[in-house]
Protein backbone atom coordinates (compact mmCIF):
# COMPACT_ATOMS: atom_id res chain seq x y z
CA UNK A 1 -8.47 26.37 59.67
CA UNK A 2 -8.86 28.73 62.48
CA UNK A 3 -12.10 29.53 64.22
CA UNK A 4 -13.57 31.79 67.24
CA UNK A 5 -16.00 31.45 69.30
CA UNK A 6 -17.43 33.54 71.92
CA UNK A 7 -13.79 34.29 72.50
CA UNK A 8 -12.97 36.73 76.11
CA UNK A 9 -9.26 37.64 76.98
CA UNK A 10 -9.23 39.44 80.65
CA UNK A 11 -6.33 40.31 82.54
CA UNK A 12 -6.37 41.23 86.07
CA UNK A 13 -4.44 44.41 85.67
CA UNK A 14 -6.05 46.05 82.75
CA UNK A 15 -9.51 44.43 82.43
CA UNK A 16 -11.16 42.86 79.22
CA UNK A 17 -8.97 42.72 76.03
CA UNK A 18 -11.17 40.80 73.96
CA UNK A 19 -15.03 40.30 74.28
CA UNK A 20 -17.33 37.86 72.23
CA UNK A 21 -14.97 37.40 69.38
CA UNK A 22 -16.22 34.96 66.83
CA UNK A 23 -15.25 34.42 62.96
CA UNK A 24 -13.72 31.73 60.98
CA UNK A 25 -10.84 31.64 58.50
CA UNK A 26 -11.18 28.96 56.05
CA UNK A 27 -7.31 27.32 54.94
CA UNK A 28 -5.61 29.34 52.72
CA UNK A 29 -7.45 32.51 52.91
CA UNK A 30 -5.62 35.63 53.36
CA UNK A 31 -7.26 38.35 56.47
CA UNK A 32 -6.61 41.70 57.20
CA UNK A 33 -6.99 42.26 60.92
CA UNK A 34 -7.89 46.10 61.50
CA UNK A 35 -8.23 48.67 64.19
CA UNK A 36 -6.81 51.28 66.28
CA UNK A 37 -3.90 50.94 68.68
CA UNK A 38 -5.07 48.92 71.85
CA UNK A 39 -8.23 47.35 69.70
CA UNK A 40 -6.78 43.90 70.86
CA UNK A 41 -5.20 42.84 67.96
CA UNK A 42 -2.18 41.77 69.14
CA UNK A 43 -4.09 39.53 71.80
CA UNK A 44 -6.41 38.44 69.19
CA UNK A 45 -2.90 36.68 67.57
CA UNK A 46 -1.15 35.85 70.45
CA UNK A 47 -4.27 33.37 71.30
CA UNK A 48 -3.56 31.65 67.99
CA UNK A 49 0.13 31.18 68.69
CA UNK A 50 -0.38 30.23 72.01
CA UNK A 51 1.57 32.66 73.49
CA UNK A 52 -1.87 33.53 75.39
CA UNK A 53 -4.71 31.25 76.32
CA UNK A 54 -8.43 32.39 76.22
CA UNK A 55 -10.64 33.33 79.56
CA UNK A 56 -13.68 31.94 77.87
CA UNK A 57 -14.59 30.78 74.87
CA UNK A 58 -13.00 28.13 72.50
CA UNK A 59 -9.71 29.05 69.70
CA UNK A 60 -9.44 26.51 67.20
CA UNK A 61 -7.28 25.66 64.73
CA UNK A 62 -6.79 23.10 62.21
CA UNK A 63 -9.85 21.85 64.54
CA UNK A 64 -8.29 21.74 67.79
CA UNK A 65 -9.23 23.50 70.73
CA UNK A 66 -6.59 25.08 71.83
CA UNK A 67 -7.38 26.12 75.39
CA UNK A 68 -7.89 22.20 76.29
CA UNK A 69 -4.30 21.46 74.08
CA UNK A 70 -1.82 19.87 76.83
CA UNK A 71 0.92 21.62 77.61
CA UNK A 72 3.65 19.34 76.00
CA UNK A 73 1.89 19.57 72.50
CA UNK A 74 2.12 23.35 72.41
CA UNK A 75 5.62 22.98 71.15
CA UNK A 76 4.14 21.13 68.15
CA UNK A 77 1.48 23.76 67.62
CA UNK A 78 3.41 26.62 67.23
CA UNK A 79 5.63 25.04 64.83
CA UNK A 80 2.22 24.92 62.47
CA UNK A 81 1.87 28.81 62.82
CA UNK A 82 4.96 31.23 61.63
CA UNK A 83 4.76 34.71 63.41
CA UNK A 84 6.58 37.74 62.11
CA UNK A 85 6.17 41.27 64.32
CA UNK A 86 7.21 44.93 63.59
CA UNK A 87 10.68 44.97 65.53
CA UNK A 88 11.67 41.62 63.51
CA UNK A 89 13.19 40.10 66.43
CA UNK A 90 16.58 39.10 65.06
CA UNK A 91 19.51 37.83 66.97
CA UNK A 92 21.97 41.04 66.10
CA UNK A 93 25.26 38.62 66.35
CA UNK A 94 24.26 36.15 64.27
CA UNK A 95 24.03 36.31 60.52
CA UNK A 96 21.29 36.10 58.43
CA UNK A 97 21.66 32.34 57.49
CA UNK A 98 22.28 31.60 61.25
CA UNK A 99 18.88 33.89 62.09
CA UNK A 100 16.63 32.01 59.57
CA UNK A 101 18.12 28.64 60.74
CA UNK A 102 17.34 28.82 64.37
CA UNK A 103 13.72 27.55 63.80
CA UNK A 104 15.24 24.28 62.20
CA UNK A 105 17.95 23.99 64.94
CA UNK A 106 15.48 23.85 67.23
CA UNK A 107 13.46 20.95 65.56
CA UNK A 108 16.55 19.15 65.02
CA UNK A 109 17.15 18.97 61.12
CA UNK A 110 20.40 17.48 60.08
CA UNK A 111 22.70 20.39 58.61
CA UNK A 112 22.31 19.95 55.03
CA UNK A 113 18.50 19.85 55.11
CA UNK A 114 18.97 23.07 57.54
CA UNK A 115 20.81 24.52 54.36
CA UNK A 116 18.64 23.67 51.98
CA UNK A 117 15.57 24.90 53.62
CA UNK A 118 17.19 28.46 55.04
CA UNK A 119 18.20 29.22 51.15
CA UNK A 120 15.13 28.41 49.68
CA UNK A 121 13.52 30.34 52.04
CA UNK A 122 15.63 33.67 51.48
CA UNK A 123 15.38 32.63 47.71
CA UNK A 124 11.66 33.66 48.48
CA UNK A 125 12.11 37.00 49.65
CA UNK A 126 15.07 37.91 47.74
CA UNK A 127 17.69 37.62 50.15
CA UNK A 128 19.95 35.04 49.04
CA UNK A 129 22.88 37.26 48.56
CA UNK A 130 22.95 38.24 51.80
CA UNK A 131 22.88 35.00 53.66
CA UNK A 132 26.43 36.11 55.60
CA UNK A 133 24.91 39.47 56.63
CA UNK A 134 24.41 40.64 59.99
CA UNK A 135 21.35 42.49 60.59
CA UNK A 136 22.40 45.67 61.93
CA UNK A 137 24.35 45.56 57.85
CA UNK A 138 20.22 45.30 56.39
CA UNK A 139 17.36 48.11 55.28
CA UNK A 140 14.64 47.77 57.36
CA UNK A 141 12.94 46.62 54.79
CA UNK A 142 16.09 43.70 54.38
CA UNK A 143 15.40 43.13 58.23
CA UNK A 144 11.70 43.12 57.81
CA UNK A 145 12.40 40.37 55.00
CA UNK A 146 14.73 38.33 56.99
CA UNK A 147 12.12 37.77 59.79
CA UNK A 148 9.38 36.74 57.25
CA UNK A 149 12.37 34.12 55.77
CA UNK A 150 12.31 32.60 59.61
CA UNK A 151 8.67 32.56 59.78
CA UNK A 152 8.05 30.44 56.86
CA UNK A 153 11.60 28.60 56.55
CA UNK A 154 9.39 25.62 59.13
CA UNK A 155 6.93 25.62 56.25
CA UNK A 156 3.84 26.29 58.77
CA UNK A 157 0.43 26.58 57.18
CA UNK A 158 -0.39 29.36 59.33
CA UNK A 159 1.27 33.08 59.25
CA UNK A 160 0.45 35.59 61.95
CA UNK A 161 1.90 38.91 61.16
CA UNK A 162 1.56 41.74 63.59
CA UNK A 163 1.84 45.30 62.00
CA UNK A 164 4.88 43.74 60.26
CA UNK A 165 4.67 47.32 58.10
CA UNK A 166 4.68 49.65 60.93
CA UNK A 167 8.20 50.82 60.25
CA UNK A 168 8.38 51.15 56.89
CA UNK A 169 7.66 53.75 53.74
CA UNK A 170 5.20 53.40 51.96
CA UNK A 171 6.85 51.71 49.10
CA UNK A 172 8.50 49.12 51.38
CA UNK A 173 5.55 48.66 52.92
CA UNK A 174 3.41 47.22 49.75
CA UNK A 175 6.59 44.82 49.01
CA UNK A 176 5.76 43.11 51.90
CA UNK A 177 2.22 42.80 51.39
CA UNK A 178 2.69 41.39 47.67
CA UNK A 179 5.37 38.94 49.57
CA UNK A 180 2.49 37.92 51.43
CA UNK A 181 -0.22 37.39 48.62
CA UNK A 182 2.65 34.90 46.89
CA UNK A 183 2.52 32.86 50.34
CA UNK A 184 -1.55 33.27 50.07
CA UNK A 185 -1.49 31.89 46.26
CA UNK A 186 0.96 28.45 47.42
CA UNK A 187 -2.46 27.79 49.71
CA UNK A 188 -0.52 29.18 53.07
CA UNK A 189 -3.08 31.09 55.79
CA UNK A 190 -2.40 34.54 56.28
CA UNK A 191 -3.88 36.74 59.35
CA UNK A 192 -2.31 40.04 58.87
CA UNK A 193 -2.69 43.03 61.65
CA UNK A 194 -2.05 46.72 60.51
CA UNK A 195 -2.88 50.16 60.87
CA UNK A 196 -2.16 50.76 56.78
CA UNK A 197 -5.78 50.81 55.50
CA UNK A 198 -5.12 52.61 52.31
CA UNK A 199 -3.03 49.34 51.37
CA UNK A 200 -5.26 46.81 52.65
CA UNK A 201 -8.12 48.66 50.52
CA UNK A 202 -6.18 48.10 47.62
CA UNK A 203 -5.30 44.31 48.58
CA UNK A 204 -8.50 43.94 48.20
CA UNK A 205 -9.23 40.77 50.89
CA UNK A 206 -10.94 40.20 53.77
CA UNK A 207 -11.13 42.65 56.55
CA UNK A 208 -11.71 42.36 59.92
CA UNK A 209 -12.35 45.39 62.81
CA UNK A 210 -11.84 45.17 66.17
CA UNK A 211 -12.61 48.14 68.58
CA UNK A 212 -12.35 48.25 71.89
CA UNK A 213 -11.65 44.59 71.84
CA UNK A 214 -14.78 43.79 70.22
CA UNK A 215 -15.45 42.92 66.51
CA UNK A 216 -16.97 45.25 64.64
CA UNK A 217 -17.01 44.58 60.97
CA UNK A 218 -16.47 41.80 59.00
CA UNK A 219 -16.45 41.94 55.11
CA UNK A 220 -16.20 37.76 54.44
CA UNK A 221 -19.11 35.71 55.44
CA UNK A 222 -19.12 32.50 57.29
């Protein structure tokens, strides 16, 4: 589902973010992606998404290439891979319903598939009651939720999460990770970057390390 190989990122202002990365993720495995702040872990998911392309090396997933995918098909691709990130990103005049939805505006689903899809998607994370809700009215935790909802309301077999815990307790905090592991079990692909290694010992999945940009421990084989 999503492979690396002899993977570089560079930027001219602040040098090499990545260097050699390679590992593979087979589809519906669930990944912990570990390491400190500045470890490239961010980059490492933005070149899945798309929002970054590779100096060297080749991305794939779902066994394209992505640095050689044209330009008009990115569109397509990052409909296939949900993203959720730590400051949740929601639109703070717009309700929840109208926050989940945007995904499926933008694809152009009629209005009562759009309705059907948004609900069953905050059915999922337990937000259903609070479709009419504006954000700055959630929990962090609620917001947290509502951004996951919007990640996965597209149905993409692919979820990137970047520290998606980094603001919350504890408590919260394992919530969402058991929120994940129920998208894991339906067969979705979870890569999962945070700084929480207590819970991600207890998860009990596959880890990976990156240091410095470089990988430096792996616990799955491939």
């Amino acid at each position: 589902m999503i492979r690396f190989e002899h993977v570089f990122k560079r930027y001219p202002e602040r040098g090499e973010a990545l260097g050699d990365i390679s590992f593979e993720m087979n589809p519906g495995e669930m990944v912990f992606l570990t390491g400190h702040s500045g470890a490239g872990k961010s980059t490492l998911l933005r070149l899945i998404g798309l929002l970054e392309r590779p100096s060297r090396g080749q991305v794939m997933v779902n066994g394209r290439n992505l640095a050689t995918l044209p330009r008009r098909q990115i569109p397509f691709h990052r409909r296939q891979v949900g993203m959720i990130f730590q400051d949740h990103r929601l639109l703070p005049d717009r309700s929840v319903f109208e926050n989940v939805a945007l995904p499926l505006v933008v694809m152009g689903l009629g209005h009562k598939e759009i309705g059907r899809r948004v609900r069953a998607a905050l059915d999922q994370v337990g937000l259903l009651r609070r479709e009419r809700a504006t954000p700055v009215a959630l929990s962090g935790g609620e917001q947290q939720r509502v951004g996951i909802a919007r990640a996965v309301v597209a149905r993409p077999p692919v979820l990137l999460a970047d520290e998606p815990t980094g603001n919350l307790d504890p408590d919260l905090s394992r919530e969402i990770f058991v929120l994940f592991e129920r998208f894991h079990y339906v067969g979705v692909t979870l890569l999962i970057a945070t700084h929480d290694l207590n819970l991600v010992e207890s998860m009990r999945h596959r880890t990976i390390t990156l240091d410095e940009g470089r990988l430096v421990n792996d616990t799955g084989d491939w």
